[in-house]
Protein backbone atom coordinates (compact mmCIF):
# COMPACT_ATOMS: atom_id res chain seq x y z
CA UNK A 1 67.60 -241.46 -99.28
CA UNK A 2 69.34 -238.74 -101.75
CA UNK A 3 66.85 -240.41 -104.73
CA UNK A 4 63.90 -239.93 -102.38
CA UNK A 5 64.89 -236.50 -100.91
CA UNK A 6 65.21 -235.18 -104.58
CA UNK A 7 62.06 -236.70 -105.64
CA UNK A 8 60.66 -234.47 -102.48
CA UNK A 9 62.79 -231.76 -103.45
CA UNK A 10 61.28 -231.98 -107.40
CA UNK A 11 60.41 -228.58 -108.72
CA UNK A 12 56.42 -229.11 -110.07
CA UNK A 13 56.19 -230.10 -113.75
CA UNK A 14 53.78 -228.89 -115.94
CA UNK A 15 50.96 -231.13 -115.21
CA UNK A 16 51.11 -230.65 -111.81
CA UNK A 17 50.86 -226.82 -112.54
CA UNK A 18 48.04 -226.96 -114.53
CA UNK A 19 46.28 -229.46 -112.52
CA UNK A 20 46.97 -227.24 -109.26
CA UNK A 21 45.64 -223.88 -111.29
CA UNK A 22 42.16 -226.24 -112.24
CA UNK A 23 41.91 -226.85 -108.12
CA UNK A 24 43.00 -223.17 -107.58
CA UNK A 25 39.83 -221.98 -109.48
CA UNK A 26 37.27 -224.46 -108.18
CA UNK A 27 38.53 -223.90 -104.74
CA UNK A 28 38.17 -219.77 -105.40
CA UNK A 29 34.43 -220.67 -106.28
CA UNK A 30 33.66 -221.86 -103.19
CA UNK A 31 32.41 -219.79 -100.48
CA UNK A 32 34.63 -218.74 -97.82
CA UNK A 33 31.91 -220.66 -95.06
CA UNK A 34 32.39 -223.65 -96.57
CA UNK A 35 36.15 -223.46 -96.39
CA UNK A 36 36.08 -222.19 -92.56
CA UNK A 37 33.15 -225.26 -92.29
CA UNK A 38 35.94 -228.28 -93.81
CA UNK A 39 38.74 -226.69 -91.84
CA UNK A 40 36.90 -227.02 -88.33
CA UNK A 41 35.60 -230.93 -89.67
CA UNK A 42 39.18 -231.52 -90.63
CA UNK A 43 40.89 -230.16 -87.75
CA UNK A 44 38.46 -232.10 -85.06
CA UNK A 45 38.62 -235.10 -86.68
CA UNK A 46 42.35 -235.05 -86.97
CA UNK A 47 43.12 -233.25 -83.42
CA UNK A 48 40.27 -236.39 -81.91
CA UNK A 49 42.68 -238.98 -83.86
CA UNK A 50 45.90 -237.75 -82.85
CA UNK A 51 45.08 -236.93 -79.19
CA UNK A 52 42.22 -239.39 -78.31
CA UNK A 53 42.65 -241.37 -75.47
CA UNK A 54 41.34 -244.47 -76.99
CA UNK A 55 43.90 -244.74 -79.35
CA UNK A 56 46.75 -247.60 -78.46
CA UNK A 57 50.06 -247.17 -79.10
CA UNK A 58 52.42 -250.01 -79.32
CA UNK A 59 55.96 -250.30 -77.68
CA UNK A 60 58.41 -248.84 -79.96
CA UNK A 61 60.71 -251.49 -80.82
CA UNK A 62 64.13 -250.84 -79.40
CA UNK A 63 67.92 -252.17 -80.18
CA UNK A 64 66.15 -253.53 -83.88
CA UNK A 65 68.14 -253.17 -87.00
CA UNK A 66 67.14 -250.64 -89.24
CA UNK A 67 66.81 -253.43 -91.91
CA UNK A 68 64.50 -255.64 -89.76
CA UNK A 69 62.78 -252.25 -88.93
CA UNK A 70 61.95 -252.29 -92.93
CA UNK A 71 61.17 -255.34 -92.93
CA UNK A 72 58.21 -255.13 -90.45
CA UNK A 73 56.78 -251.79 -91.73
CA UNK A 74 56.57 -253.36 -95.31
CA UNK A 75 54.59 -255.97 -93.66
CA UNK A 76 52.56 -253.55 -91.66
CA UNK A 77 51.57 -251.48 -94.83
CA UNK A 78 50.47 -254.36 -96.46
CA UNK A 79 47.56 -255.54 -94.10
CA UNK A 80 47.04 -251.87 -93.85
CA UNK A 81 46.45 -251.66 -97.79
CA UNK A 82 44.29 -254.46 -98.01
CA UNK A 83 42.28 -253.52 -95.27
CA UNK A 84 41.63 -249.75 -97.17
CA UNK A 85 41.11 -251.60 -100.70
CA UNK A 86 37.82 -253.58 -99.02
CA UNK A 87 36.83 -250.27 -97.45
CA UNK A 88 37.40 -247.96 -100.55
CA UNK A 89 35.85 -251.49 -102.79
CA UNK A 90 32.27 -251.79 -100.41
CA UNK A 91 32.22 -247.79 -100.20
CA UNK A 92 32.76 -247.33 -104.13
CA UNK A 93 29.74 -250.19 -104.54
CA UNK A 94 27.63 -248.52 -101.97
CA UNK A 95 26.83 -245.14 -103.93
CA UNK A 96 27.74 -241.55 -102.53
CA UNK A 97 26.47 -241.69 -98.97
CA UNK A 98 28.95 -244.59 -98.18
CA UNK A 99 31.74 -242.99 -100.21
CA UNK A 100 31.09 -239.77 -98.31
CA UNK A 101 31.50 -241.89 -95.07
CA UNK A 102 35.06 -243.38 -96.41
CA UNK A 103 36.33 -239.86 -95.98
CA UNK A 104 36.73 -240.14 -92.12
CA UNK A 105 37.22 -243.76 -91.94
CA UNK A 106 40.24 -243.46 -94.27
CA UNK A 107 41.46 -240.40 -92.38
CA UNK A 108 40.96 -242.77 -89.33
CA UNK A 109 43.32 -245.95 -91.24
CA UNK A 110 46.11 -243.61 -92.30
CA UNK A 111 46.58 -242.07 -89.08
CA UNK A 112 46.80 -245.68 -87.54
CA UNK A 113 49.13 -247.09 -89.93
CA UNK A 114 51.39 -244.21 -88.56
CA UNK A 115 51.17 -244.37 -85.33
CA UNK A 116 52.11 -248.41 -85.83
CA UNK A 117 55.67 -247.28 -87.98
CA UNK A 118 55.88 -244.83 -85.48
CA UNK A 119 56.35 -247.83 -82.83
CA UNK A 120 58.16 -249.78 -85.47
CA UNK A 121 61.03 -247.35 -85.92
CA UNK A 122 61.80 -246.89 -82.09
CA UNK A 123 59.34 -243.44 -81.43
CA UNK A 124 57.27 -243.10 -78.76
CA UNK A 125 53.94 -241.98 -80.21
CA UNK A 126 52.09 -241.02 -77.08
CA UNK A 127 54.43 -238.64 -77.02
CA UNK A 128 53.28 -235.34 -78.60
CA UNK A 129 56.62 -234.50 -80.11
CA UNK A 130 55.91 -237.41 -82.21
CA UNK A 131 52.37 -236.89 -83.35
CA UNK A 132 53.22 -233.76 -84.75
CA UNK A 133 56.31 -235.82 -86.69
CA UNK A 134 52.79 -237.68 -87.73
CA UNK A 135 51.00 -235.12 -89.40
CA UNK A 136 54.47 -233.80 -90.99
CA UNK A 137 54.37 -237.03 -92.56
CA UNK A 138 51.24 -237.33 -93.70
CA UNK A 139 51.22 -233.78 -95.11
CA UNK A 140 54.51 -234.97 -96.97
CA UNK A 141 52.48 -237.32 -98.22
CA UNK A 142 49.96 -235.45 -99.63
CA UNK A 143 51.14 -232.19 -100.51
CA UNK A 144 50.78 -230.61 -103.98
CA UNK A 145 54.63 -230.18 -105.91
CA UNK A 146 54.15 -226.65 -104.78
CA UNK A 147 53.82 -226.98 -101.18
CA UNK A 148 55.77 -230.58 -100.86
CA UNK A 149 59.68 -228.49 -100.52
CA UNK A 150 58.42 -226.33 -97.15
CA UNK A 151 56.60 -229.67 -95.34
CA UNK A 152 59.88 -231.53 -96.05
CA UNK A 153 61.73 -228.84 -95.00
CA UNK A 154 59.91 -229.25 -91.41
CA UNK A 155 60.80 -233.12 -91.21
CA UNK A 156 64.14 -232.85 -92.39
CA UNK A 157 66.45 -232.52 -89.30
CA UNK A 158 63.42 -232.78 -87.08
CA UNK A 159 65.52 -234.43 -84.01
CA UNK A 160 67.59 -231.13 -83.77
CA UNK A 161 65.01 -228.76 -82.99
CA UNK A 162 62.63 -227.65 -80.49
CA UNK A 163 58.61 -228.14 -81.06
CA UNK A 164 55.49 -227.04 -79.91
CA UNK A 165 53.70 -228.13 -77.19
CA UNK A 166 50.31 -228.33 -78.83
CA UNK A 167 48.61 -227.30 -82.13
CA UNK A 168 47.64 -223.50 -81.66
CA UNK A 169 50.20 -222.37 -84.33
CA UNK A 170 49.25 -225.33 -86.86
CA UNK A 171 48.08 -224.38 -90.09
CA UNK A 172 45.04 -226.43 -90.25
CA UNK A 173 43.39 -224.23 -93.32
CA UNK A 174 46.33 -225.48 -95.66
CA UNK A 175 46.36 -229.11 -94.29
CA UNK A 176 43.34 -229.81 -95.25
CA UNK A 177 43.17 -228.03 -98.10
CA UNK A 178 46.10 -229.96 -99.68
CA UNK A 179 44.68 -233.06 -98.14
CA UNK A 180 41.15 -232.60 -100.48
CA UNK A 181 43.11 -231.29 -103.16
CA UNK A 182 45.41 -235.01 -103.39
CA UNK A 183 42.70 -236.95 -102.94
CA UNK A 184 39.84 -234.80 -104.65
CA UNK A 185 39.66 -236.23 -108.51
CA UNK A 186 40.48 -239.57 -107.20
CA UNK A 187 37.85 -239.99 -104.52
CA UNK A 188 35.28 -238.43 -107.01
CA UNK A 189 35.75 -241.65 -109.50
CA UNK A 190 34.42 -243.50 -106.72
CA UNK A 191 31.04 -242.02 -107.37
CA UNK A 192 30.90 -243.40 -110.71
CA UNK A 193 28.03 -245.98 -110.83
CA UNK A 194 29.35 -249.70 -111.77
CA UNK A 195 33.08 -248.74 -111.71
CA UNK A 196 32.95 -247.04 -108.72
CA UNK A 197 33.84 -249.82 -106.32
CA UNK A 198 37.30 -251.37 -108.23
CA UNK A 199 38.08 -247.40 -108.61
CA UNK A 200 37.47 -247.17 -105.00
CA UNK A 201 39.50 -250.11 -103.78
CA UNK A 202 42.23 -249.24 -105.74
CA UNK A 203 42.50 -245.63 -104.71
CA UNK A 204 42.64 -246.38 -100.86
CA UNK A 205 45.20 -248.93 -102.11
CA UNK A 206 47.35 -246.40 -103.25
CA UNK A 207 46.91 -243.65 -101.17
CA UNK A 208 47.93 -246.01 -98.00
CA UNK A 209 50.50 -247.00 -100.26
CA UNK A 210 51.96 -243.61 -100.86
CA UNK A 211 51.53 -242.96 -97.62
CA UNK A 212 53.52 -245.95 -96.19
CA UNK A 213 56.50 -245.04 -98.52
CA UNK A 214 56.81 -241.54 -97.51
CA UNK A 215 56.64 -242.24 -93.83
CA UNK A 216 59.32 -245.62 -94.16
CA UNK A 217 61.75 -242.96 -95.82
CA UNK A 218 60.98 -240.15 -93.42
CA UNK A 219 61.81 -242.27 -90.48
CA UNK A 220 64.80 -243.62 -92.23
CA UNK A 221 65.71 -240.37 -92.61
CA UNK A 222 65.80 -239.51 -88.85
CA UNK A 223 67.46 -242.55 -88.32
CA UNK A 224 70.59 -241.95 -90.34
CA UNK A 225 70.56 -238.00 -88.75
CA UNK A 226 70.63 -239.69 -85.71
């Protein structure tokens, strides 16, 4: 946990400077529409995710060992990985319009693979308490160097403080902004003709993999605050 909070904690290198500046500038060329337009498309889709009714959530496990917790969230993020290496494999083959359409149904795996640890490391995730903890996480996950110290900040001692009751203070504009940034030069690979479907399965492969890792160590982290 002190390895993976300093790797958090990691002051941005120069590569991820420059790279950040290069994303900096493209996103400054975009009109402001379009940004208000990808906010509103990212905040439904993720507020319809993490409050739909049709979403299950299992029992959290209770009285489990935090080593047999482990256990069974390495094993969940495995089918969850293969299961976004077909999708991002089929989308990459498929040519933009099915790569566009990977975008949601991604957003749509991740969030489910987190709601499942969720249930795996004791939390109730029906609760909304926890589904904020959720998108903590998966900002954490996907946060530039820059941003990464202030979202960890927010999960770190998370148990000991008071939270919201909904998302009216929740800065959606920078969520999904670091969310396109993360994923931006990957996903756009995927759009290469030929190569475009290994690219694709190996990116969702990673980026559920990445994911899975940062929310394993952020619940291991409550655990041993606990």
């Amino acid at each position: 946990m002190t390895h993976w909070r300093a790797a958090m904690l990691k002051p941005a290198g120069a590569f991820d400077r420059a790279t950040k500046d290069v994303q900096v500038r493209i996103t400054e060329l975009i009109p402001e529409r379009v940004h208000a337009t990808l906010t509103t498309l990212v905040e439904g889709l993720t507020r319809t995710i993490l409050t739909g009714a049709d979403i299950t959530t299992a029992q959290p496990l209770i009285g489990v060992p935090l080593a047999e917790r482990d256990r069974r969230a390495f094993t969940c993020i495995d089918g969850y990985r293969k299961t976004a290496a077909v999708e991002g494999g089929v989308a990459g083959a498929g040519g933009f319009w099915l790569a566009l359409a990977d975008f949601p149904a991604l957003l749509v795996l991740k969030m489910k693979l987190l709601f499942d640890l969720s249930a795996i490391y004791g939390h109730e995730a029906d609760r909304f308490s926890e589904r904020l903890f959720i998108l903590q996480l998966f900002q954490l996950a996907f946060s530039s160097a820059q941003h990464r110290p202030q979202v960890f900040a927010g999960v770190e001692g998370w148990d000991g403080r008071e939270h919201p009751a909904d998302f009216e203070h929740f800065d959606w504009r920078t969520f999904q902004q670091e969310y396109r940034d993360y994923i931006d030069l990957a996903k756009l690979a995927q759009l290469i003709p030929v190569v475009g479907a290994p690219i694709g399965a190996f990116v969702n492969w990673r980026l559920l993999e990445k994911l899975g890792a940062t929310a394993v160590n952020g619940y291991r982290l409550r655990a041993l605050k606990a």
